[in-house]
N, C-alpha and C. Protein backbone atom coordinates (compact mmCIF):
# COMPACT_ATOMS: atom_id res chain seq x y z
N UNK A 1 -21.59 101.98 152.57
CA UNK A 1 -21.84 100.79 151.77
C UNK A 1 -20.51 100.36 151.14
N UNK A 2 -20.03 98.84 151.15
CA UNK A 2 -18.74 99.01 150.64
C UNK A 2 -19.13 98.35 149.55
N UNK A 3 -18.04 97.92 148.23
CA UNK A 3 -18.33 97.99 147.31
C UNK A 3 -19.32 96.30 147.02
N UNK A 4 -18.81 95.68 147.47
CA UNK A 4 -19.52 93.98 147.58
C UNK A 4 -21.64 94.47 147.45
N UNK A 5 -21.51 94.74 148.62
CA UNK A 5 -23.04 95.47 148.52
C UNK A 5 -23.83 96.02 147.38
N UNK A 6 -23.13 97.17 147.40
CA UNK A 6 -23.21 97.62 145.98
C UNK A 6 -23.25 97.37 144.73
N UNK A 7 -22.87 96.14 144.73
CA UNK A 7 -22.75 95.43 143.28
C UNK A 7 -23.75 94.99 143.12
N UNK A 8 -24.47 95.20 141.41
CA UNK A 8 -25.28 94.00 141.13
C UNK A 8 -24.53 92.32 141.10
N UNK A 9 -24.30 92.53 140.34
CA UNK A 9 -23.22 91.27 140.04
C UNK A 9 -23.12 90.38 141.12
N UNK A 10 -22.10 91.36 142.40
CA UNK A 10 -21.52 90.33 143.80
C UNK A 10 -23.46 89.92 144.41
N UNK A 11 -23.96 90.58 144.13
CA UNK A 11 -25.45 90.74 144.61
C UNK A 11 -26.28 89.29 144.00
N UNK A 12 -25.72 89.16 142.81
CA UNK A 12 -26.10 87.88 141.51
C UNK A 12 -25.42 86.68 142.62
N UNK A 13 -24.31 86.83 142.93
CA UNK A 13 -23.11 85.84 143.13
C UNK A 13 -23.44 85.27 144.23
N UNK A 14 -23.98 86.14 145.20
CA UNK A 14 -24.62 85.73 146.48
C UNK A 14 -25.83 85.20 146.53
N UNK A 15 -26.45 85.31 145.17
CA UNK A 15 -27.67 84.82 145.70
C UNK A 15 -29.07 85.45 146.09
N UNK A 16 -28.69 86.83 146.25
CA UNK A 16 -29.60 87.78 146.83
C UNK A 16 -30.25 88.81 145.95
N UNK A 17 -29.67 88.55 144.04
CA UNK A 17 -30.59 88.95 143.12
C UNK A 17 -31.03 87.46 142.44
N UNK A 18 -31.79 87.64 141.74
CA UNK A 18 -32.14 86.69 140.91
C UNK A 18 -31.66 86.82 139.49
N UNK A 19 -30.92 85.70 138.77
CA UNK A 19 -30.71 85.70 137.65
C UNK A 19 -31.20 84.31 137.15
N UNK A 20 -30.75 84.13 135.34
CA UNK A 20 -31.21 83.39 134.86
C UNK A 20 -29.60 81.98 134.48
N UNK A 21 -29.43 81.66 135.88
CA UNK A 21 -28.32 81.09 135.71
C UNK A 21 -28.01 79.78 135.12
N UNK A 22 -26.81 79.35 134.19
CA UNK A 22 -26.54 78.73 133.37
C UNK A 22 -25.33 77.34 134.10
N UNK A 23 -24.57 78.31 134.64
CA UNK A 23 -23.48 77.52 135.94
C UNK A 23 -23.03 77.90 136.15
N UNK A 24 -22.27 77.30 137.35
CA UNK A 24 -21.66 77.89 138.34
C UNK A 24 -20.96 77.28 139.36
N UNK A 25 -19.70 77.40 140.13
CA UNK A 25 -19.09 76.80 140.68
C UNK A 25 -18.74 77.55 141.74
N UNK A 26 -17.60 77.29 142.55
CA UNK A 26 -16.98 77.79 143.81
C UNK A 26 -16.34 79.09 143.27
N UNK A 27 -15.90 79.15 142.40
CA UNK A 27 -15.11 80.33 141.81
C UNK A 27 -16.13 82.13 140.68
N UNK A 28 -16.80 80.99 139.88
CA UNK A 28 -17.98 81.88 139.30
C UNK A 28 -18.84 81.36 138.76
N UNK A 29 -19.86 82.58 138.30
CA UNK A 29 -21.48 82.23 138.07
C UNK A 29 -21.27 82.75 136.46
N UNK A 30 -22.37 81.78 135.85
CA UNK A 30 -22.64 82.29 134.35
C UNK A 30 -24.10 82.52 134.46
N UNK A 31 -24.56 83.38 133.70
CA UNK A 31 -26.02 83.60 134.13
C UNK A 31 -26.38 84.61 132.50
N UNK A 32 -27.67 84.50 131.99
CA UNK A 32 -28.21 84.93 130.74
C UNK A 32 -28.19 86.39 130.59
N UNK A 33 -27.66 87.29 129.60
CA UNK A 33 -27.41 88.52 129.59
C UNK A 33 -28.50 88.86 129.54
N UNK A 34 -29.88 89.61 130.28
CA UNK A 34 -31.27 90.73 130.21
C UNK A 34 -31.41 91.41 129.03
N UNK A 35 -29.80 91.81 127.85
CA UNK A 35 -30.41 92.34 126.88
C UNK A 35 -29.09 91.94 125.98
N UNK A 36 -29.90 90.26 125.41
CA UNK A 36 -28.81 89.70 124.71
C UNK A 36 -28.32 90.15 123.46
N UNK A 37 -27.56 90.37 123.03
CA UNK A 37 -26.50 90.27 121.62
C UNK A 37 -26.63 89.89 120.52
N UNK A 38 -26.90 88.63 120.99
CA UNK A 38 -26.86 87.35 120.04
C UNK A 38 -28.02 86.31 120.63
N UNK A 39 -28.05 85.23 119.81
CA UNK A 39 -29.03 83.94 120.08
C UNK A 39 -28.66 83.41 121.77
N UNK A 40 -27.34 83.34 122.01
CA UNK A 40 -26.79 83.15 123.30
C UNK A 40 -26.07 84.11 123.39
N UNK A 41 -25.72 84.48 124.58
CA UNK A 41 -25.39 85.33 125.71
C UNK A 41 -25.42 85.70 126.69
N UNK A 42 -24.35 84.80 127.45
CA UNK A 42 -24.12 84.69 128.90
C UNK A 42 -23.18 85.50 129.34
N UNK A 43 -23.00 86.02 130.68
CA UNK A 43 -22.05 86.99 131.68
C UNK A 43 -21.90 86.01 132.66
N UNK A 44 -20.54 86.02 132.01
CA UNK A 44 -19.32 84.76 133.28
C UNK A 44 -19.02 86.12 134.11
N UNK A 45 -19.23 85.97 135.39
CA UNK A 45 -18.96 86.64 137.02
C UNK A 45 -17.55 85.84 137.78
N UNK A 46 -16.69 86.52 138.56
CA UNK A 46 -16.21 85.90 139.28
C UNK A 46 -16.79 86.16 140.60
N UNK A 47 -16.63 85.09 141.44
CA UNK A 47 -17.14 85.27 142.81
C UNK A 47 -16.81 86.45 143.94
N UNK A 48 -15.73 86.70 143.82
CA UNK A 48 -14.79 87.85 144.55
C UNK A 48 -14.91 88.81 143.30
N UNK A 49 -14.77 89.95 144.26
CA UNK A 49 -15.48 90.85 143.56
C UNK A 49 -14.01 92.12 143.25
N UNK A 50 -13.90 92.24 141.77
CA UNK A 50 -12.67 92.70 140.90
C UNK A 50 -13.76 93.47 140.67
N UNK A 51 -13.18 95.14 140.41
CA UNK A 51 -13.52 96.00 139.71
C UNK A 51 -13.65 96.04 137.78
N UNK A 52 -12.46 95.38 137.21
CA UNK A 52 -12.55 95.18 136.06
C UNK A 52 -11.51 95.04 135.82
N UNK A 53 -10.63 94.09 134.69
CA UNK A 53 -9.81 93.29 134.10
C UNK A 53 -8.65 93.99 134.26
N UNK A 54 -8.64 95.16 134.48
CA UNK A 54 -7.47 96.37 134.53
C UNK A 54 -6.51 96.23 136.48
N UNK A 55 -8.03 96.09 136.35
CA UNK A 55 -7.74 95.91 138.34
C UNK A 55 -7.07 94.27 138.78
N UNK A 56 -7.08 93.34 137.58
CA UNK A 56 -6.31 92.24 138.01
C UNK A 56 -5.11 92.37 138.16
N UNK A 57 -4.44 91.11 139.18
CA UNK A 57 -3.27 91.17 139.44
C UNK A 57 -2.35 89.86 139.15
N UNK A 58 -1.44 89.52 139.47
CA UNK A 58 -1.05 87.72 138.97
C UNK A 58 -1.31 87.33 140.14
N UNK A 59 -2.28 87.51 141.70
CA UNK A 59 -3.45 86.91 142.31
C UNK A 59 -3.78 86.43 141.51
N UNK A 60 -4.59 86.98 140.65
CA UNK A 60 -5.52 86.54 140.02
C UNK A 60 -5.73 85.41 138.69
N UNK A 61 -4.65 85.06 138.95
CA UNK A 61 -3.87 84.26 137.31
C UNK A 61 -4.81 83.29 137.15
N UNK A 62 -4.94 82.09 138.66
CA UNK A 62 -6.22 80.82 138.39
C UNK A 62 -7.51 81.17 138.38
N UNK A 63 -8.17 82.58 139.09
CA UNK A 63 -9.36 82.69 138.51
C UNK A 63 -9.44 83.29 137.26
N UNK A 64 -8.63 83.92 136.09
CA UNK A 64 -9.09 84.18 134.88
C UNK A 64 -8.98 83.22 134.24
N UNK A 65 -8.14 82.63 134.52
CA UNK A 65 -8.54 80.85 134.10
C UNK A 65 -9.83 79.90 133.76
N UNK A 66 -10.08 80.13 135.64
CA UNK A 66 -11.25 79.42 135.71
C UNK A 66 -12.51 80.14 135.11
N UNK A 67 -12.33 81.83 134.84
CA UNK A 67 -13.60 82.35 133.81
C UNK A 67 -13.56 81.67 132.71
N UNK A 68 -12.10 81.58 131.80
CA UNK A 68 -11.86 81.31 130.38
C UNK A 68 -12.65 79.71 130.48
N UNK A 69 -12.27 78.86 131.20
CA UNK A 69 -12.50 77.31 131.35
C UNK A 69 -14.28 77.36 131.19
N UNK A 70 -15.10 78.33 132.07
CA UNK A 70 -16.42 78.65 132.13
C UNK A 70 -17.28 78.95 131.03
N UNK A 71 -16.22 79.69 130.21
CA UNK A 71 -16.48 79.72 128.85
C UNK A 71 -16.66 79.09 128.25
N UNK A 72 -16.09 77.68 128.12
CA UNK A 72 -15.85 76.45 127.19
C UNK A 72 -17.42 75.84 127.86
N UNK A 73 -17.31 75.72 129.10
CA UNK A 73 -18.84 74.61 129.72
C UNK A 73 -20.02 75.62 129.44
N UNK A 74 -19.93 76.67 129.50
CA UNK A 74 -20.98 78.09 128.57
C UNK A 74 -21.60 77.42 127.26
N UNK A 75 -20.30 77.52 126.63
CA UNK A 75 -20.32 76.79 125.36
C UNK A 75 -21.34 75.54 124.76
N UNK A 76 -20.58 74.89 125.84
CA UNK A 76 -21.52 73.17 125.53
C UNK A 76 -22.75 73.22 126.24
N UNK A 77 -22.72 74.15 127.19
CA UNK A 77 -24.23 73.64 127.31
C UNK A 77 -25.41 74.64 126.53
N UNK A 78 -24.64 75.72 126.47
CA UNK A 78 -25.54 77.00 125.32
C UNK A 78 -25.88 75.83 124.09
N UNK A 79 -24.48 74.74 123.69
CA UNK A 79 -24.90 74.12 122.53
C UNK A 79 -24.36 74.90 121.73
N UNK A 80 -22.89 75.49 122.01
CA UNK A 80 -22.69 76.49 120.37
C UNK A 80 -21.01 76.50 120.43
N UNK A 81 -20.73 75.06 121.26
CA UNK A 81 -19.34 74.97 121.54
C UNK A 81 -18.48 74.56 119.92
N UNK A 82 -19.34 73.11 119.26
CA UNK A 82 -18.90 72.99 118.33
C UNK A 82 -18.92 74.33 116.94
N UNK A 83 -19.90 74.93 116.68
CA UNK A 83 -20.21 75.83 115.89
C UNK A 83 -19.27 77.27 116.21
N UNK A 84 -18.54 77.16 117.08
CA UNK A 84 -18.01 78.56 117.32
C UNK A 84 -18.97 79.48 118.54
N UNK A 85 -17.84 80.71 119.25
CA UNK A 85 -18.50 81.12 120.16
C UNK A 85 -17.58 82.36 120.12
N UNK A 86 -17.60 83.92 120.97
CA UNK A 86 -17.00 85.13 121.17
C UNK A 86 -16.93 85.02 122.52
N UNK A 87 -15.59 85.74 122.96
CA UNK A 87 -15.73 85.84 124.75
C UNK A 87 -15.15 87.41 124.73
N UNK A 88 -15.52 88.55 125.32
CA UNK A 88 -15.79 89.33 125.11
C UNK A 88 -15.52 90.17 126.67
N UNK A 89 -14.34 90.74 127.22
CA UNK A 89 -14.23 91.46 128.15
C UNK A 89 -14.16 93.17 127.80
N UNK A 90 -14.93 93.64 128.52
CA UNK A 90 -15.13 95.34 128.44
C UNK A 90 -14.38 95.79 129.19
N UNK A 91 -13.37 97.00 129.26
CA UNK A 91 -12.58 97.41 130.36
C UNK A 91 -12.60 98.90 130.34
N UNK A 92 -13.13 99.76 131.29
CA UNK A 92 -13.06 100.72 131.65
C UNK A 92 -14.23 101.57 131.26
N UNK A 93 -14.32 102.88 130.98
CA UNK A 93 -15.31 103.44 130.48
C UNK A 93 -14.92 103.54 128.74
N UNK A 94 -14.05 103.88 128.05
CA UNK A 94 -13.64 103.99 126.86
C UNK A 94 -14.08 102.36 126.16
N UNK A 95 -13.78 101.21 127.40
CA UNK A 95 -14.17 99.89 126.31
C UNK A 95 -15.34 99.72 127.06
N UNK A 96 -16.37 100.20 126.98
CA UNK A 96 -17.91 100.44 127.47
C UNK A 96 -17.82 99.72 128.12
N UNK A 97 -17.17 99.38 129.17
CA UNK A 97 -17.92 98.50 130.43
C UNK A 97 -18.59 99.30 131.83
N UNK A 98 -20.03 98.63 131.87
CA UNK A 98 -21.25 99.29 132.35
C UNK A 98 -20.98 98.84 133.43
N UNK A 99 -21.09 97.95 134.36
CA UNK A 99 -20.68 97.34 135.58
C UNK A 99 -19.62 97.05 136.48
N UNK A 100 -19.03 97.97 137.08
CA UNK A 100 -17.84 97.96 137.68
C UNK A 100 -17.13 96.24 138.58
N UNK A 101 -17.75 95.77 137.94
CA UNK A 101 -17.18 94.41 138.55
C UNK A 101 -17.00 93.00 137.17
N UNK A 102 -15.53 92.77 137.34
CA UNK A 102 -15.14 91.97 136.36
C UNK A 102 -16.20 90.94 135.54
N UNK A 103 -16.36 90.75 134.10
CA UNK A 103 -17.01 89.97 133.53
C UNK A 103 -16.64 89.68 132.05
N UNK A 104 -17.44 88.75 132.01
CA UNK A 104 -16.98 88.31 130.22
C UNK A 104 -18.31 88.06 129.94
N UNK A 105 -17.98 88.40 128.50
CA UNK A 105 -19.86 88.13 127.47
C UNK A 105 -19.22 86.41 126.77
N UNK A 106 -19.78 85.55 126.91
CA UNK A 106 -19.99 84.59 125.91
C UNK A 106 -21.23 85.13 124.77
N UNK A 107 -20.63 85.29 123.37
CA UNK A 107 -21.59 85.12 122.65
C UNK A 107 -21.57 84.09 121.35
N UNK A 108 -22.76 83.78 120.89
CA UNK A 108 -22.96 82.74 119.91
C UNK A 108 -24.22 82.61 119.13
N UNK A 109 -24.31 81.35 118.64
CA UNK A 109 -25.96 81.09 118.05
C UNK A 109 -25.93 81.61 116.59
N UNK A 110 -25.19 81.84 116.26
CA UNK A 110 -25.09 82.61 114.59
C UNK A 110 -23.88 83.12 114.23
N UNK A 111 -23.38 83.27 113.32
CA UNK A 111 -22.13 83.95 112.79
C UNK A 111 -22.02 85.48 113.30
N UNK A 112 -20.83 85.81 114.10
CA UNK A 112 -21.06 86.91 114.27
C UNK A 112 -19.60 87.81 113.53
């Protein structure tokens, strides 16, 4: 099994799990966190499938971009662009990240 397969996430990205998606483009998917945070909380995905933020390279310079940019349209359409928002990358096992494939938390909806 190589790792694409294996992923929930690349699994989200394709199409072949179901999520509760928010948007999404050629590059990545935003879709509703299963055990939210906050009032909002979305997981920006990139389409190609990165192990985690550690594993980027300066490849990768326009898609962390295009996550950060995802963030902002997260934002406005969550409705919590003007009020403030958190973007939130986990890296490795020490910064609890559960899912071996790159992501960011948008969170919002209240002062955090």
């Amino acid at each position: 099994m190589d790792e694409r397969s294996g992923c929930i996430f690349c699994q989200i990205a394709d199409g072949k799990k179901t999520a509760d998606i928010v948007y999404q483009d050629d590059y990545v998917v935003a879709f509703k966190d299963i055990y939210p945070r906050a009032p909002v909380h979305v997981v920006i995905i990139p389409r190609l499938h990165i192990a985690a933020l550690s594993a980027a390279n300066t490849e990768h310079i326009e898609l962390l971009g295009r996550m950060m940019l995802a963030a902002n349209e997260v934002a406005r359409r969550e409705g919590i662009f003007q009020a403030g928002f958190r973007v939130i990358v986990n890296t490795g096992h020490d910064g609890r990240q559960e899912i071996l494939h790159l992501h960011s938390h948008v969170l919002g909806g209240r002062r955090l």
